[in-house]
Protein backbone atom coordinates (compact mmCIF):
# COMPACT_ATOMS: atom_id res chain seq x y z
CA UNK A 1 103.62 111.07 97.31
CA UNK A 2 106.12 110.40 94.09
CA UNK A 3 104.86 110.48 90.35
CA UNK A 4 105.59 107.44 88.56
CA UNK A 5 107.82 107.79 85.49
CA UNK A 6 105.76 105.00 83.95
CA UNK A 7 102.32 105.98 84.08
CA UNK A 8 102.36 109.72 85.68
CA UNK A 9 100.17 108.25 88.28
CA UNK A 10 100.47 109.66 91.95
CA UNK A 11 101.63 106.82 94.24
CA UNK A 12 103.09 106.13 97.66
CA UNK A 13 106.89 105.63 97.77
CA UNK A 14 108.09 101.85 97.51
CA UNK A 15 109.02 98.97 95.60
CA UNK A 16 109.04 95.55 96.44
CA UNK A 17 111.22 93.09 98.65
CA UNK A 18 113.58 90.73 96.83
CA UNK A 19 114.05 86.92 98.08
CA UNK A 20 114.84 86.88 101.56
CA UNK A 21 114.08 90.37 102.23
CA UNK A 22 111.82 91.21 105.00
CA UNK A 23 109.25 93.94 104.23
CA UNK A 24 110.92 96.42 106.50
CA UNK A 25 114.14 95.76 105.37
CA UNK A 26 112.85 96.71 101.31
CA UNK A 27 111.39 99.84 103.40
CA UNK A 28 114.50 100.86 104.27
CA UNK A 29 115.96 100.30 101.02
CA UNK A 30 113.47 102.25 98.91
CA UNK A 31 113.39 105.27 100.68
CA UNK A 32 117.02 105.38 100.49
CA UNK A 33 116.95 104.26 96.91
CA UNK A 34 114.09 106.44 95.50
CA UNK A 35 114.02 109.40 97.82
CA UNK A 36 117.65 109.51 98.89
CA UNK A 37 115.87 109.22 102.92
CA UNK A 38 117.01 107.36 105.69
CA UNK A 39 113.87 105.63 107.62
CA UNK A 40 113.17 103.91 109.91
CA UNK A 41 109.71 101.88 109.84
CA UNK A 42 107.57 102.21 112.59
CA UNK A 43 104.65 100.56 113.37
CA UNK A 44 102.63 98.60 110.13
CA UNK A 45 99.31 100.45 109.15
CA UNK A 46 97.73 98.71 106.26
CA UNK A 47 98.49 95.52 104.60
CA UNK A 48 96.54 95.65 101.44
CA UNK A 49 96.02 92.45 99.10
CA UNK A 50 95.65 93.66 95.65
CA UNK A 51 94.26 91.40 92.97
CA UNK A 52 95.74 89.97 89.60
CA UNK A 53 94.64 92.84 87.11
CA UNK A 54 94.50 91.51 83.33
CA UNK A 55 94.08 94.93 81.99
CA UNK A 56 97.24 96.63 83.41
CA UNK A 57 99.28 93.07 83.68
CA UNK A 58 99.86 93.67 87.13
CA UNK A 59 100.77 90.78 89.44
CA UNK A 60 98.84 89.84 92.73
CA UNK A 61 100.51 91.18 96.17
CA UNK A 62 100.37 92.03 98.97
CA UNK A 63 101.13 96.05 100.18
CA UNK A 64 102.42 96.73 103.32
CA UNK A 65 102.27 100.02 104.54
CA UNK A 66 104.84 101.21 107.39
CA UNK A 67 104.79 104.60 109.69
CA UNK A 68 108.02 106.01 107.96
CA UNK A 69 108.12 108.49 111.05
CA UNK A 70 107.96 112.34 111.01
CA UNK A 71 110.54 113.92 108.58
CA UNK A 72 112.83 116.44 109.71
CA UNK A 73 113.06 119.98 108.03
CA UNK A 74 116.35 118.63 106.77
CA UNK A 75 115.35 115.31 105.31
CA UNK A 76 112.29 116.78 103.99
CA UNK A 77 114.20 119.39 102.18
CA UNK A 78 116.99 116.54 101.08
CA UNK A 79 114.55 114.52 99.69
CA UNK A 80 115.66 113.69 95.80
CA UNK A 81 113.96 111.50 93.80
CA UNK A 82 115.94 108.68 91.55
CA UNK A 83 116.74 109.45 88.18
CA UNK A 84 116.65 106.64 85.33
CA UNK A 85 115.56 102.90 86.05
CA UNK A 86 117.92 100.60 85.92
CA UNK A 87 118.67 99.63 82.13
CA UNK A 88 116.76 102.45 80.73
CA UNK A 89 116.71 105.85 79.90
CA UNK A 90 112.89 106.38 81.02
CA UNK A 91 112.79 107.94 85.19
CA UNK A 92 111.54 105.66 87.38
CA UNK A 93 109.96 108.67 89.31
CA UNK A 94 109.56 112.16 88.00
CA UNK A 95 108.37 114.57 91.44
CA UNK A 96 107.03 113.88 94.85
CA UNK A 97 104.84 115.81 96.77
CA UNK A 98 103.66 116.89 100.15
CA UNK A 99 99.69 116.18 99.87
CA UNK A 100 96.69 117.15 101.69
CA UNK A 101 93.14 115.90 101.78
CA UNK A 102 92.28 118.33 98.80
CA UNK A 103 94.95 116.92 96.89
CA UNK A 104 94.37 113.39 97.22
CA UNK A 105 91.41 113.38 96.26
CA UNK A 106 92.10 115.01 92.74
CA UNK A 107 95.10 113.65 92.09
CA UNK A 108 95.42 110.14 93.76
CA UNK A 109 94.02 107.02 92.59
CA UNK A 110 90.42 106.14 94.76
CA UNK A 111 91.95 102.71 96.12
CA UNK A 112 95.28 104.51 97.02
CA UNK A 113 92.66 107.18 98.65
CA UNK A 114 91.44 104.70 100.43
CA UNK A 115 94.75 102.86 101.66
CA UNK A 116 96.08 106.31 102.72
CA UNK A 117 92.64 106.96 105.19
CA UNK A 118 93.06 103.18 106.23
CA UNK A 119 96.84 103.90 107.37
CA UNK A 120 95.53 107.12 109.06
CA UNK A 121 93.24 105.91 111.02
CA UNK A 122 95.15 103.12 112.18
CA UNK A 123 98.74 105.33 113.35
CA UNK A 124 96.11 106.76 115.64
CA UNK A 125 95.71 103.39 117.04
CA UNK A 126 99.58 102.77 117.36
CA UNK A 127 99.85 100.79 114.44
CA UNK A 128 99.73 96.93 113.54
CA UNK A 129 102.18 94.55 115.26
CA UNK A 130 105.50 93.86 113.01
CA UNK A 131 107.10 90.78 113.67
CA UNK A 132 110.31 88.64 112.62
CA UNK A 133 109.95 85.26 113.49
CA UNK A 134 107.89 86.13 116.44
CA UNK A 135 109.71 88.96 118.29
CA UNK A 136 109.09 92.39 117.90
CA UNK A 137 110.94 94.85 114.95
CA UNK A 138 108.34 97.87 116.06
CA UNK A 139 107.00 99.69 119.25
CA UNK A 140 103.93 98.78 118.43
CA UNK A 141 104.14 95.07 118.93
């Protein structure tokens, strides 16, 4: 889990895709961008459709959750998080974190709880078919 500069809220490492950039591909480039990690996305477990929300301005999307695989001791110990957003002095993330149950549920937002259990439950499925165009970009399809 990071900590958003913004807010201080616990969250799951991302970002979204720009124009013609496939979810997998904005994977990719987030993990290497925020966490200084090279993935590579396995199998989708949750898409998540979150509502237009007045109150915090936030947009309407969709969240796509991929199995970022198993970390090595050495990527897990290389992991750095980015330092200023672009254009400003304010970090875009300010830790990250290893969590357990316990710690989600004091320090994670309920519907993030809740996307986190839904992605759990379904890696011990195998995952969600990813496609491009119709042919396979995972094991799982």
């Amino acid at each position: 889990m990071v900590r958003s500069g913004r807010n201080g809220a616990w969250i799951l490492p991302g970002g979204m895709a720009i124009a013609k950039e496939t979810p997998a591909a904005a994977a990719v480039y987030q993990a290497r961008r925020r966490l200084s990690l090279d993935i590579h996305p396995g199998p989708v477990l949750v898409i998540d459709h979150v509502p237009e929300n007045d109150r915090t301005g936030a947009k309407e999307g969709i969240n796509i959750v991929f199995h970022g695989g198993v970390l090595t001791d050495d990527q897990a110990s290389g992991i750095k998080i980015c330092a200023a957003r672009t254009g400003t002095a304010e970090p875009e993330l300010t830790a990250f974190r290893f969590m357990d149950g316990a710690d989600l549920r004091y320090l994670v937002a309920s519907y993030l709880q809740s996307r986190i259990r839904a992605a759990e439950q379904q890696l011990s499925l195998g995952g969600i078919p990813y496609l491009h165009y119709g042919k396979p970009i995972n094991k799982a399809a």
